[in-house]
PDB file of N, CA and C in Angstrom:
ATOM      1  N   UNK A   1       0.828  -1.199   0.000  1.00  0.00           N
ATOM      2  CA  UNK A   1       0.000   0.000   0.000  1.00  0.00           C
ATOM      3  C   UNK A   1       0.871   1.261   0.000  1.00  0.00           C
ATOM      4  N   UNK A   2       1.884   0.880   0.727  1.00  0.00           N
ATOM      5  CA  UNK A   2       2.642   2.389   0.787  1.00  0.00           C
ATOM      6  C   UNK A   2       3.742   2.614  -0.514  1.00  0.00           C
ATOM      7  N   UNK A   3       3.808   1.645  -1.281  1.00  0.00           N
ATOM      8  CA  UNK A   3       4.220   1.749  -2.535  1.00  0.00           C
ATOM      9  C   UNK A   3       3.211   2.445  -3.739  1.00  0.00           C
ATOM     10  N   UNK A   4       2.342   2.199  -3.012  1.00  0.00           N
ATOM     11  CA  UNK A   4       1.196   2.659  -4.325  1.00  0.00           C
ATOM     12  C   UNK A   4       1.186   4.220  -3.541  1.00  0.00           C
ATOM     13  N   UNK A   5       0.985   4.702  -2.574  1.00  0.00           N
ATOM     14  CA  UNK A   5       0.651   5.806  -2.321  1.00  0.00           C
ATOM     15  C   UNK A   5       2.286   6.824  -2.445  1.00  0.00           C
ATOM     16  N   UNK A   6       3.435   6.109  -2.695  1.00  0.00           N
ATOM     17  CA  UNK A   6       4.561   6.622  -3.294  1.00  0.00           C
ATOM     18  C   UNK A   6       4.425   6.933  -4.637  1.00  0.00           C
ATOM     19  N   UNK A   7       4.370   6.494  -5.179  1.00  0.00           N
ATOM     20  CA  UNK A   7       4.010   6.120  -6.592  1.00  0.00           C
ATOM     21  C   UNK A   7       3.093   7.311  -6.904  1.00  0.00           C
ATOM     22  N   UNK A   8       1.779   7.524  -6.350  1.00  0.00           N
ATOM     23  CA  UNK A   8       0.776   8.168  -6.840  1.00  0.00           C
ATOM     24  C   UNK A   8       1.417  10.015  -6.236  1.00  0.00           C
ATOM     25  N   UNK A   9       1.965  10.216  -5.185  1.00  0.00           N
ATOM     26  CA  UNK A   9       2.746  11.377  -5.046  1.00  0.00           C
ATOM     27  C   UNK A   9       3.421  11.669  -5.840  1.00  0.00           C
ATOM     28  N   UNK A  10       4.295  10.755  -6.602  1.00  0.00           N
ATOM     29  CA  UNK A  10       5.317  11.253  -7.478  1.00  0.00           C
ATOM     30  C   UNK A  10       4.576  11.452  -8.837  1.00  0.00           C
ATOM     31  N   UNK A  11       3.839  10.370  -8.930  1.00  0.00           N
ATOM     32  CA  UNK A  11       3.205  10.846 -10.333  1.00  0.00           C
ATOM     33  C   UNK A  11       2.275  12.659  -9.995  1.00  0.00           C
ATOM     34  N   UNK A  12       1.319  12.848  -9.220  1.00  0.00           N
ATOM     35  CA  UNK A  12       1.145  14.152  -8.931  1.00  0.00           C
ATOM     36  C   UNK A  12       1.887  15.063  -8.847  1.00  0.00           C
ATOM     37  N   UNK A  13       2.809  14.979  -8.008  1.00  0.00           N
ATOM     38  CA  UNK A  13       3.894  16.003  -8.209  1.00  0.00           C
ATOM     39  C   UNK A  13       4.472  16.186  -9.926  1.00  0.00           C
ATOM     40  N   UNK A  14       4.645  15.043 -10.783  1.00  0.00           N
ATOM     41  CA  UNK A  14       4.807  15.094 -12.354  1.00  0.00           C
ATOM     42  C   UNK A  14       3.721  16.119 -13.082  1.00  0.00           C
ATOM     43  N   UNK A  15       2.878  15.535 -12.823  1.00  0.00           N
ATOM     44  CA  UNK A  15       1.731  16.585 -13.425  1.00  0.00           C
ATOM     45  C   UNK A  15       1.674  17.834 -13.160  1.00  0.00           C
ATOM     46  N   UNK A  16       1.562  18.146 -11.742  1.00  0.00           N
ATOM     47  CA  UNK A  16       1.678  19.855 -11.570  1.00  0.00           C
ATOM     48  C   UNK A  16       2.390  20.493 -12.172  1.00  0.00           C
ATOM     49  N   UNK A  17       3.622  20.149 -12.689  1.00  0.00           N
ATOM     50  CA  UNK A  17       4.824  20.539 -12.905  1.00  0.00           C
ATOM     51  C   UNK A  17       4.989  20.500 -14.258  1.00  0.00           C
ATOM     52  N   UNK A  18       4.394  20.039 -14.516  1.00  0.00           N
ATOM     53  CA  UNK A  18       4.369  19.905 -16.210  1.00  0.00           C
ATOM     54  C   UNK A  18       4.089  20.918 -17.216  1.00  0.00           C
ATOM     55  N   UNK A  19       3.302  21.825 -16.505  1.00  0.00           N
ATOM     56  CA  UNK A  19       2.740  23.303 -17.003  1.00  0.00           C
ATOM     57  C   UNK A  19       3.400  24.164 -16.512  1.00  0.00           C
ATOM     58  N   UNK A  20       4.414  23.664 -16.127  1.00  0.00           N
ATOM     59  CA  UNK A  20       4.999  24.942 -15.127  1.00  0.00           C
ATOM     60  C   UNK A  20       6.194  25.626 -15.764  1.00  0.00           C
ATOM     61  N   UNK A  21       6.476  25.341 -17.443  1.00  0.00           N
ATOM     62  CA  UNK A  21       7.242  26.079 -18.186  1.00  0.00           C
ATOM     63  C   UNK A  21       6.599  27.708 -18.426  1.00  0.00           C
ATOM     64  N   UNK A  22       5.821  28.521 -18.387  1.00  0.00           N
ATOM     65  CA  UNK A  22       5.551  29.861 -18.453  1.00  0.00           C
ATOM     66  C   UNK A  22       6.451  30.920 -17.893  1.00  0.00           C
ATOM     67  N   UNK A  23       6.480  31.679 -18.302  1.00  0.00           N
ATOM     68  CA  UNK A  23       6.965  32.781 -17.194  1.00  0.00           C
ATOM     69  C   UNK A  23       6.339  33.714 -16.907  1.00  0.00           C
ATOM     70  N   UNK A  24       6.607  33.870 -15.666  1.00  0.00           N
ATOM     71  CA  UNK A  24       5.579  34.473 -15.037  1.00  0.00           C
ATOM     72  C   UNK A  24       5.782  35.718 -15.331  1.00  0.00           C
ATOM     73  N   UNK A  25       7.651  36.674 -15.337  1.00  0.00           N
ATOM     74  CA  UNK A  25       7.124  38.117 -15.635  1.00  0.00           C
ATOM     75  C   UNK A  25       6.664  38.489 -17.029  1.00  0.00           C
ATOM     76  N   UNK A  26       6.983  37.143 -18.218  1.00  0.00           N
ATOM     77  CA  UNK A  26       6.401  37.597 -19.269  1.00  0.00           C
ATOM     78  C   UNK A  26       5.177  37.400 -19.449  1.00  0.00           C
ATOM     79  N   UNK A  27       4.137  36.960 -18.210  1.00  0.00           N
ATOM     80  CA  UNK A  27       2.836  36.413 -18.487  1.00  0.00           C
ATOM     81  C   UNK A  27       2.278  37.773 -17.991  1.00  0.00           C
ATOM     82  N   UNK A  28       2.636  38.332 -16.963  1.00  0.00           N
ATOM     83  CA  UNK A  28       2.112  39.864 -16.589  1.00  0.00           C
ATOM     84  C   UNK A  28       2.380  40.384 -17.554  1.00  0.00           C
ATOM     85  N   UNK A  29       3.253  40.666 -18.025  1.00  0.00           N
ATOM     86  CA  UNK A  29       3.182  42.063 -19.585  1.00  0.00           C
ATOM     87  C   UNK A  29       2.142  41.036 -20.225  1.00  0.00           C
ATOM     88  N   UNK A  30       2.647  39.964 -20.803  1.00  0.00           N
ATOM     89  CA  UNK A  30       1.245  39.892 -21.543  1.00  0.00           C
ATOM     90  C   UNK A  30      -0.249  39.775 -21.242  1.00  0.00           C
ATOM     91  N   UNK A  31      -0.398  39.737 -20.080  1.00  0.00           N
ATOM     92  CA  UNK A  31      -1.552  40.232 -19.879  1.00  0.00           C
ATOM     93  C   UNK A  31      -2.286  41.229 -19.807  1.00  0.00           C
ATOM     94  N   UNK A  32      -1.239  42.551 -19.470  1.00  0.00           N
ATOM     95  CA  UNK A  32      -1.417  43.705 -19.517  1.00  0.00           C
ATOM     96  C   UNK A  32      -1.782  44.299 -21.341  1.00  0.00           C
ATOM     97  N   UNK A  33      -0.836  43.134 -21.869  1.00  0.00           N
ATOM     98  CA  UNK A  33      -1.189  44.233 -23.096  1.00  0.00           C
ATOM     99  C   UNK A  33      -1.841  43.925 -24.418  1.00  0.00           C
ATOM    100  N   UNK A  34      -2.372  42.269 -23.745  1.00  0.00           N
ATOM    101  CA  UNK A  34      -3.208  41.567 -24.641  1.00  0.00           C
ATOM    102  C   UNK A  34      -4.686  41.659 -24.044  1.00  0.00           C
ATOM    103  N   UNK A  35      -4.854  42.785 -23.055  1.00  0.00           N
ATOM    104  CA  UNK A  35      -5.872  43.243 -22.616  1.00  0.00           C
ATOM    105  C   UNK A  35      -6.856  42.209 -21.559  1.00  0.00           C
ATOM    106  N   UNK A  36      -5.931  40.748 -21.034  1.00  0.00           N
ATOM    107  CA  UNK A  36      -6.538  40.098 -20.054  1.00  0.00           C
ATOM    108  C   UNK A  36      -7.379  41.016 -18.642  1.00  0.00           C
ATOM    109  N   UNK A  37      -6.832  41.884 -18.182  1.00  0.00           N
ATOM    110  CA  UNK A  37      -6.579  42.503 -17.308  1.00  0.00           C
ATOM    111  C   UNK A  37      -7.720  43.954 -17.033  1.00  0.00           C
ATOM    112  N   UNK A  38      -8.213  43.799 -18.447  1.00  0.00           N
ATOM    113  CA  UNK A  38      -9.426  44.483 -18.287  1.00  0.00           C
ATOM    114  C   UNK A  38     -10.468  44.098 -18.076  1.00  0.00           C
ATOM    115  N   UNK A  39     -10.886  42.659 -18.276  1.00  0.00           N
ATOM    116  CA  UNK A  39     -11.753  41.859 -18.117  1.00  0.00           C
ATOM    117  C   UNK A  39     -11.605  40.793 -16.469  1.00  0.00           C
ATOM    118  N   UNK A  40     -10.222  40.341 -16.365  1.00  0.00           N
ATOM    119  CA  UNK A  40      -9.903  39.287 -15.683  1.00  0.00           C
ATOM    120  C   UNK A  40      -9.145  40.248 -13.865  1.00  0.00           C
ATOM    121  N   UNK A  41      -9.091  41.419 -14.316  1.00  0.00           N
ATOM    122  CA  UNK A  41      -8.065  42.592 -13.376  1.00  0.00           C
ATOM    123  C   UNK A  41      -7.054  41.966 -12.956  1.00  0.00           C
ATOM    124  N   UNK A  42      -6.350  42.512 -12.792  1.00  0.00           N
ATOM    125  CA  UNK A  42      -4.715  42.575 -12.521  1.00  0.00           C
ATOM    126  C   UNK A  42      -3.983  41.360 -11.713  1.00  0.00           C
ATOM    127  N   UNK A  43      -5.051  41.132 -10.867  1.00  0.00           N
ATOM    128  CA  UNK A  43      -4.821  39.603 -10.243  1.00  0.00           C
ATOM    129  C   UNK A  43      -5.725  38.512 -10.569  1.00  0.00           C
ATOM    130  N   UNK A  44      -6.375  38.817 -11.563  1.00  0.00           N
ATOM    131  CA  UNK A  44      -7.289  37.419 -12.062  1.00  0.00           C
ATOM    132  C   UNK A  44      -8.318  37.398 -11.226  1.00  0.00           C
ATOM    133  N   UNK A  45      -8.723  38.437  -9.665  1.00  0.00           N
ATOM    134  CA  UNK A  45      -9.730  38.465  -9.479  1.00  0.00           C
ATOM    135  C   UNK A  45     -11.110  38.983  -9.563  1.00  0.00           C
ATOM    136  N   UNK A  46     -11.125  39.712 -10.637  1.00  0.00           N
ATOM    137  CA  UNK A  46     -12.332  40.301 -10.890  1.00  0.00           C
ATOM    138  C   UNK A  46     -13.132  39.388 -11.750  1.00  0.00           C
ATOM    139  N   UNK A  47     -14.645  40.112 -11.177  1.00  0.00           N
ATOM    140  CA  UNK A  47     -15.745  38.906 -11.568  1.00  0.00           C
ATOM    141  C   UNK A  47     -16.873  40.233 -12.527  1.00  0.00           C
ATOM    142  N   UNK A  48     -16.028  41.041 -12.070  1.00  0.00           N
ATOM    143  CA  UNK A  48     -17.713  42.038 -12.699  1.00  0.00           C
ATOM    144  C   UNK A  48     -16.846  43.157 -13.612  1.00  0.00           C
ATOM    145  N   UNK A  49     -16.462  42.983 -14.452  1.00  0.00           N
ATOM    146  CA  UNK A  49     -15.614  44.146 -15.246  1.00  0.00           C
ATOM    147  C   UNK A  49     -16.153  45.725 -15.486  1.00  0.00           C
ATOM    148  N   UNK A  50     -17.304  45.423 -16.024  1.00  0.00           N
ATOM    149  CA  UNK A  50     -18.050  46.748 -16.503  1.00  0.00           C
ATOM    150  C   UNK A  50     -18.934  46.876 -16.102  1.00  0.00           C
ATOM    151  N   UNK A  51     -19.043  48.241 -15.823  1.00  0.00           N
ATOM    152  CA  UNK A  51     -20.115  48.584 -14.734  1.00  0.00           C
ATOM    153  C   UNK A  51     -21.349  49.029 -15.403  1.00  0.00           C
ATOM    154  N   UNK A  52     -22.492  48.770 -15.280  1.00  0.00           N
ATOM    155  CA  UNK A  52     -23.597  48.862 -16.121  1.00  0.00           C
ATOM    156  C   UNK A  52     -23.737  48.238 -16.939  1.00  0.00           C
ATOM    157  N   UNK A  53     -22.702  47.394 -17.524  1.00  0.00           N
ATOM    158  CA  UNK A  53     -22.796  45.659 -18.566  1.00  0.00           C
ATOM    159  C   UNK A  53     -23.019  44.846 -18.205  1.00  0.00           C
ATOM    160  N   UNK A  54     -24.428  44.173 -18.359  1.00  0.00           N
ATOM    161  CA  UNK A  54     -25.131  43.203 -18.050  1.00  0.00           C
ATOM    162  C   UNK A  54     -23.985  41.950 -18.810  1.00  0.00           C
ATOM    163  N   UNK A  55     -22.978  41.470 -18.059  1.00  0.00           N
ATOM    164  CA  UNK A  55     -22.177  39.953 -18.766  1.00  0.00           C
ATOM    165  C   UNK A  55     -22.591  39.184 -17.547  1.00  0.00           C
ATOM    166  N   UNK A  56     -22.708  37.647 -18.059  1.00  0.00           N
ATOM    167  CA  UNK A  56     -21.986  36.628 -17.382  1.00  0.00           C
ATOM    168  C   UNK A  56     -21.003  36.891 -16.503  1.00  0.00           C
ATOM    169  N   UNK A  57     -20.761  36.079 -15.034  1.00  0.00           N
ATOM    170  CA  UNK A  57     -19.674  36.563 -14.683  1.00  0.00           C
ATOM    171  C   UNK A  57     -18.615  36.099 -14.882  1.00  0.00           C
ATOM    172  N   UNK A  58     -17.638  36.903 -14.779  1.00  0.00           N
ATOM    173  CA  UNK A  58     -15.865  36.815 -15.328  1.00  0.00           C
ATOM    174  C   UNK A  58     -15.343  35.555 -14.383  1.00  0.00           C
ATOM    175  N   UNK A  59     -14.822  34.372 -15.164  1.00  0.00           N
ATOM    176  CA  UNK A  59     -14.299  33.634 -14.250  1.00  0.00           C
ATOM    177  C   UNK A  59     -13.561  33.616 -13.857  1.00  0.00           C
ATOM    178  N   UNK A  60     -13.095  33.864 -12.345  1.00  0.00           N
ATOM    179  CA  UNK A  60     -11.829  34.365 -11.688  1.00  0.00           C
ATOM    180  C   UNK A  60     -10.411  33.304 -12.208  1.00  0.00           C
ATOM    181  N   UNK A  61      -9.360  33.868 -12.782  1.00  0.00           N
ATOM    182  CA  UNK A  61      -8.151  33.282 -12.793  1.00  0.00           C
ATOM    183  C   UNK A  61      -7.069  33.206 -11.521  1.00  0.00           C
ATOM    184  N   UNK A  62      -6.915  33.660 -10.641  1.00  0.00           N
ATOM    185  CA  UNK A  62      -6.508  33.781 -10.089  1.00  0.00           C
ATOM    186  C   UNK A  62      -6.166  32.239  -9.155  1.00  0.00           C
ATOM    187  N   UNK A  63      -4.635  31.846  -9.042  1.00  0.00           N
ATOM    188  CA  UNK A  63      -4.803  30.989  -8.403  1.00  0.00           C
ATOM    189  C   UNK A  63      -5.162  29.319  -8.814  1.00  0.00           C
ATOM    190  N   UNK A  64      -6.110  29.296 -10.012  1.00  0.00           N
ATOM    191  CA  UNK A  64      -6.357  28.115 -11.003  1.00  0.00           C
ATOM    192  C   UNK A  64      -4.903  27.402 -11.502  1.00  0.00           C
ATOM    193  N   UNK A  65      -5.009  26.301 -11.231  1.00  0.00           N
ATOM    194  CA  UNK A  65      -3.805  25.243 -12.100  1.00  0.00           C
ATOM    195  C   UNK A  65      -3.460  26.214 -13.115  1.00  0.00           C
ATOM    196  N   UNK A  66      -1.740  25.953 -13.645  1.00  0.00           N
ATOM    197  CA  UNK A  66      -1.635  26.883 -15.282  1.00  0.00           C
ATOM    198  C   UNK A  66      -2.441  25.484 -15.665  1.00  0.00           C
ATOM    199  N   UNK A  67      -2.388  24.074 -15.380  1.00  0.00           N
ATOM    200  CA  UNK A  67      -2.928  23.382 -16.985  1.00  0.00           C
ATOM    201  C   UNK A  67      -4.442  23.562 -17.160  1.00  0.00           C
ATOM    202  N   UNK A  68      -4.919  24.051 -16.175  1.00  0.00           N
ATOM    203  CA  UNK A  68      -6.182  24.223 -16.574  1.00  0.00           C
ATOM    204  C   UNK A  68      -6.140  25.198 -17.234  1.00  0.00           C
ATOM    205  N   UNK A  69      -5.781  26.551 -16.658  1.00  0.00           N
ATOM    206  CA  UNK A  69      -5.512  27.430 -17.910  1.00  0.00           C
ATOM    207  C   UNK A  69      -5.250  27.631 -19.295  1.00  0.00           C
ATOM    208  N   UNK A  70      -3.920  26.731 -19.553  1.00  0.00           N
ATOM    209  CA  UNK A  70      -3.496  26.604 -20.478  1.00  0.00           C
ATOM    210  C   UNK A  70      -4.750  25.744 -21.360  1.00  0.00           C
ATOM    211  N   UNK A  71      -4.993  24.705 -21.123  1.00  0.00           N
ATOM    212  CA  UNK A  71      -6.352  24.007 -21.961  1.00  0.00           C
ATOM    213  C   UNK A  71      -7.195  24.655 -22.121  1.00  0.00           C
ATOM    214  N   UNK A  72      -7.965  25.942 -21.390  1.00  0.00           N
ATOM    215  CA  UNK A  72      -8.996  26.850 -21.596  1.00  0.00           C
ATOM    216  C   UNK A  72      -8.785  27.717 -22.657  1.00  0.00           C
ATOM    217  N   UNK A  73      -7.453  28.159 -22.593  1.00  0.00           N
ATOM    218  CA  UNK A  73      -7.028  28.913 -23.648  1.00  0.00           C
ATOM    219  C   UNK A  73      -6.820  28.862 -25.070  1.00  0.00           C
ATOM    220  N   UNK A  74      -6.281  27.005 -25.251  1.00  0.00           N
ATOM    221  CA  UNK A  74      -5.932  26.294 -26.088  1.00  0.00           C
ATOM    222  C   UNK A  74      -7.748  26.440 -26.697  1.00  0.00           C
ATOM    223  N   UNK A  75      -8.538  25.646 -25.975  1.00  0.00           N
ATOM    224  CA  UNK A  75      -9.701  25.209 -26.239  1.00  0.00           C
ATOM    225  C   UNK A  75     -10.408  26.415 -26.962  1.00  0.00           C
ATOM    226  N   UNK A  76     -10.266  27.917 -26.398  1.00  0.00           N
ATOM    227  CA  UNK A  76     -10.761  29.017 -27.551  1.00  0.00           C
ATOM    228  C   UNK A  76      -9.477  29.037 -28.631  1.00  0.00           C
ATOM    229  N   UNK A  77      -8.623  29.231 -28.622  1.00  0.00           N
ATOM    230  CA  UNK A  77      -8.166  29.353 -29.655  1.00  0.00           C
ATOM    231  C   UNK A  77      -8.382  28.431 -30.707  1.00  0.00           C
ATOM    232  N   UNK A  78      -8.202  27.266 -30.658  1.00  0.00           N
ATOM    233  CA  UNK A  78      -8.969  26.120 -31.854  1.00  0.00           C
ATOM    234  C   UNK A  78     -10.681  26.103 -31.562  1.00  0.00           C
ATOM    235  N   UNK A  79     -11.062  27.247 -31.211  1.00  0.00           N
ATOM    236  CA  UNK A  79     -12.764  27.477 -30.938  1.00  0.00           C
ATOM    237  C   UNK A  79     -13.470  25.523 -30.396  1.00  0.00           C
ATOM    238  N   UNK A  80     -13.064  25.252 -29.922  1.00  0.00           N
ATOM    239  CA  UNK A  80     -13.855  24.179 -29.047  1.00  0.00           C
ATOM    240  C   UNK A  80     -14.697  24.607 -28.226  1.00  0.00           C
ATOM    241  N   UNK A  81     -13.990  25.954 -27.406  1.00  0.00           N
ATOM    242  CA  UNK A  81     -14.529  26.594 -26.170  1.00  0.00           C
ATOM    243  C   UNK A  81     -15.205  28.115 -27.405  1.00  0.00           C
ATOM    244  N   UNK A  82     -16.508  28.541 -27.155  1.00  0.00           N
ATOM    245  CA  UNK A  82     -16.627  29.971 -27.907  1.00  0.00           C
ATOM    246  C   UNK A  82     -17.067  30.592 -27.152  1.00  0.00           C
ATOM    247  N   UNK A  83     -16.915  32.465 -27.282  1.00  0.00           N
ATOM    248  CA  UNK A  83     -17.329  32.996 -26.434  1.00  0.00           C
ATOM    249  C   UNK A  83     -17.050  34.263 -27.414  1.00  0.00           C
ATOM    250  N   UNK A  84     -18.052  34.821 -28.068  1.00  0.00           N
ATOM    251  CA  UNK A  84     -17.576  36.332 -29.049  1.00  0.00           C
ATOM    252  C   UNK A  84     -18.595  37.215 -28.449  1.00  0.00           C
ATOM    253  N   UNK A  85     -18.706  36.960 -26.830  1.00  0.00           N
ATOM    254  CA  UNK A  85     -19.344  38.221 -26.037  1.00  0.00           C
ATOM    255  C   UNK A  85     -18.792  39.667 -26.924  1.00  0.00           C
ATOM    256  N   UNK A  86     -19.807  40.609 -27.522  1.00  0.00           N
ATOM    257  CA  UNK A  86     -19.003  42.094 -27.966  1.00  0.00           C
ATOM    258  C   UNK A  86     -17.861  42.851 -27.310  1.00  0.00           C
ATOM    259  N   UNK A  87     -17.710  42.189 -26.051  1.00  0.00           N
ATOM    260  CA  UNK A  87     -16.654  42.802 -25.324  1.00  0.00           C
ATOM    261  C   UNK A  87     -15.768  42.089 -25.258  1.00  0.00           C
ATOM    262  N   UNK A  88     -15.760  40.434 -24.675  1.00  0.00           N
ATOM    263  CA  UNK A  88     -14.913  39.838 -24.449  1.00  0.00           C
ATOM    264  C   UNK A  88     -13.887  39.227 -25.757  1.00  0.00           C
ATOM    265  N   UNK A  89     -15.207  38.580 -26.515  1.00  0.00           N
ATOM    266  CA  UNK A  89     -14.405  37.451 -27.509  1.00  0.00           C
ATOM    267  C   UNK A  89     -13.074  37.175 -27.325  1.00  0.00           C
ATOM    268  N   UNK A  90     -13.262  35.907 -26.095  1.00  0.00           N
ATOM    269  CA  UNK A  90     -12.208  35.054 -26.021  1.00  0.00           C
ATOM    270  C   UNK A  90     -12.043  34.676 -27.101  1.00  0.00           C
ATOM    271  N   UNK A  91     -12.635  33.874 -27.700  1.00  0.00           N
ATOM    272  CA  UNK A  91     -12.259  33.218 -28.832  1.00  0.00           C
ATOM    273  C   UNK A  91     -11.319  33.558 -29.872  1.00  0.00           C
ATOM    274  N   UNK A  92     -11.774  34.971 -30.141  1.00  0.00           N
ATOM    275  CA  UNK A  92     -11.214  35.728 -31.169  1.00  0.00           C
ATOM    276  C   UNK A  92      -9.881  36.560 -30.596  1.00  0.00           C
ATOM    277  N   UNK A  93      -9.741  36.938 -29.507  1.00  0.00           N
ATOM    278  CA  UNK A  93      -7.871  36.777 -28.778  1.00  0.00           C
ATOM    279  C   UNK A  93      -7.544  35.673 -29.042  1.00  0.00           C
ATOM    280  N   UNK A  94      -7.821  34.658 -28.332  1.00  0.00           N
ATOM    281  CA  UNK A  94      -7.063  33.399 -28.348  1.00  0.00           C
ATOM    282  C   UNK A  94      -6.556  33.100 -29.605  1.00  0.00           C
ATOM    283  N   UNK A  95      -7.077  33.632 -30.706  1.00  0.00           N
ATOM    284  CA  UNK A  95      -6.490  32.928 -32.185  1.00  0.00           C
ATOM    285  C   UNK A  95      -4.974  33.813 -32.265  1.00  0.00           C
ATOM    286  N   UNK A  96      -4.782  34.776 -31.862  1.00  0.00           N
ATOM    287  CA  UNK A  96      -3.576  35.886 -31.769  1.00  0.00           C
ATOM    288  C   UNK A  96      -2.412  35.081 -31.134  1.00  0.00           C
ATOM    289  N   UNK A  97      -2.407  34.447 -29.510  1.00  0.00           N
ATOM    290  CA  UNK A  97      -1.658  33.765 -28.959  1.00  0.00           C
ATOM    291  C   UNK A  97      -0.499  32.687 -29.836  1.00  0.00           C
ATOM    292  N   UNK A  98       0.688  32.816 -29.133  1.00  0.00           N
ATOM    293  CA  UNK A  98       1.348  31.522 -29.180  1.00  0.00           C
ATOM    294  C   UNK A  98       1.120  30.768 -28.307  1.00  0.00           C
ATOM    295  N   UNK A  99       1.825  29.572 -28.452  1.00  0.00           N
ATOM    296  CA  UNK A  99       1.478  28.572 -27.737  1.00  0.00           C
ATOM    297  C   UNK A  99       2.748  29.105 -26.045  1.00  0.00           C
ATOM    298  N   UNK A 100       3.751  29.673 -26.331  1.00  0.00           N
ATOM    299  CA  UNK A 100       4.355  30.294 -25.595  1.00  0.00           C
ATOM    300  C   UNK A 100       3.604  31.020 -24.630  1.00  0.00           C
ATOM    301  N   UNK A 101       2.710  32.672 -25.339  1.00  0.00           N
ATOM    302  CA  UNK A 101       1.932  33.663 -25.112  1.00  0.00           C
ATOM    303  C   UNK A 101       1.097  32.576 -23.219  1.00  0.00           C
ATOM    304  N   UNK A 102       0.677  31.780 -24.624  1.00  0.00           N
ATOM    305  CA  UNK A 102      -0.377  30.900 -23.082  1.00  0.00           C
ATOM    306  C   UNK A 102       0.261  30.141 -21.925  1.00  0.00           C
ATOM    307  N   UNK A 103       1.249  29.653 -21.984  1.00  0.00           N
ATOM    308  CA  UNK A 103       2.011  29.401 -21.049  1.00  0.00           C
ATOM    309  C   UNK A 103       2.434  30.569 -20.103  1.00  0.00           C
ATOM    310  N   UNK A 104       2.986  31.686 -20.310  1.00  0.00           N
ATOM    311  CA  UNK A 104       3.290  32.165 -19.531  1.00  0.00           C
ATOM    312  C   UNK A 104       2.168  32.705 -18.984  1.00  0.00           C
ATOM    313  N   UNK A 105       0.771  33.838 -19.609  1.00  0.00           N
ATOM    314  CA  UNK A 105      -0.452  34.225 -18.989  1.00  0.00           C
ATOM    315  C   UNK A 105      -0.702  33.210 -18.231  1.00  0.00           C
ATOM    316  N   UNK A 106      -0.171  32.038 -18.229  1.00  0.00           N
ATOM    317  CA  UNK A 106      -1.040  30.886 -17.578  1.00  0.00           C
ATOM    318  C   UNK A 106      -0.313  30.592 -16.051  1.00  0.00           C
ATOM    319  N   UNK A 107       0.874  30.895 -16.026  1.00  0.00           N
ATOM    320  CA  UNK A 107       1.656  30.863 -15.084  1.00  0.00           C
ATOM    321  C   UNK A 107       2.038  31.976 -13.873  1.00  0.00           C
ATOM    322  N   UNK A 108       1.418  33.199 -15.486  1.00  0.00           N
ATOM    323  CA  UNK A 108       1.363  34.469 -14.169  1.00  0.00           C
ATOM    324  C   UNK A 108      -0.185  34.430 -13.245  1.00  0.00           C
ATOM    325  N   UNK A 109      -1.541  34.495 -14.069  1.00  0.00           N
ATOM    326  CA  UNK A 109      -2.482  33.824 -13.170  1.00  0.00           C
ATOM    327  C   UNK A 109      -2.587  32.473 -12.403  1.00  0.00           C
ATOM    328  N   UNK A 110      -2.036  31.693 -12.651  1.00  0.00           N
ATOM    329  CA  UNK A 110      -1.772  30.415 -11.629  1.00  0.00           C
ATOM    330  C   UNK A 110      -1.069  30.814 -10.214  1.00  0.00           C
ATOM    331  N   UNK A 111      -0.231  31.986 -10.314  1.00  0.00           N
ATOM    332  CA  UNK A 111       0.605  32.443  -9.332  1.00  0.00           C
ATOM    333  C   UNK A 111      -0.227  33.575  -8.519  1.00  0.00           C
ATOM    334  N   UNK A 112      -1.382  33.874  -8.767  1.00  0.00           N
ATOM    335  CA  UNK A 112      -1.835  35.395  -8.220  1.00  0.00           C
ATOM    336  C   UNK A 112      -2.575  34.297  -6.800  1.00  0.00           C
ATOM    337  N   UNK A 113      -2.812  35.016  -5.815  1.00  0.00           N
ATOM    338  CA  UNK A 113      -3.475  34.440  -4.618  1.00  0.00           C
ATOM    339  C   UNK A 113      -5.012  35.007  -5.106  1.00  0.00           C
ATOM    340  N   UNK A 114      -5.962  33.854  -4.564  1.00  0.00           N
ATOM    341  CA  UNK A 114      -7.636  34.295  -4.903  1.00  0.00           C
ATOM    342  C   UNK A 114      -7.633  35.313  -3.657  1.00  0.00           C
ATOM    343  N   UNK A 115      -8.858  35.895  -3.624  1.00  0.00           N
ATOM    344  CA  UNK A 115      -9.057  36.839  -2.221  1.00  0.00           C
ATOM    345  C   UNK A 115      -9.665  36.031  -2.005  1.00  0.00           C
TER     346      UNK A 115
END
């Protein structure tokens, strides 16, 4: 038993880590200037962007796995995931990204603390 529960630590610890090529100070500039940050705010915790815009709410990044990130991102950019809200259109950023671009945004919100 305590071989299997070795085993299953190390494999977890593999996985976390696996997404963990981004960088983080290039994931802040790019967030800043691929306009995450107006929608998502500065720490990935904002839920209500615009004030008097009836949206869906903003799903907080902050703190989220990068691989979840990174797959969310992936998933609009090859439009699996759509979303061409007039304001937001994930979808239609995501086609702009490298595969780089998302790694690091993904690593600088993986790193922000939720409130």
């Amino acid at each position: 038993m305590h071989k299997f529960a070795l085993i299953f630590c190390f494999a977890s610890s593999m996985a976390s880590t696996a997404f963990a090529e981004g960088d983080y100070d290039n994931g802040k500039k790019l967030a800043k200037s691929w306009h995450c940050t107006n929608c998502h705010g500065v720490t990935g915790n904002e839920r209500w962007p615009v004030k008097g815009e009836v949206l869906a709410s903003i799903p907080m990044l902050a703190g989220q796995p990068a691989g979840y990130l990174i797959r969310t991102l992936n998933q609009y950019k090859t439009r699996e995931r759509v979303d061409d809200h007039e304001i937001s259109k994930m979808s239609e950023r995501a086609q702009s990204l490298s595969d780089q671009d998302i790694e690091d945004i993904s690593a600088y919100f993986s790193a922000q603390k939720r409130y």
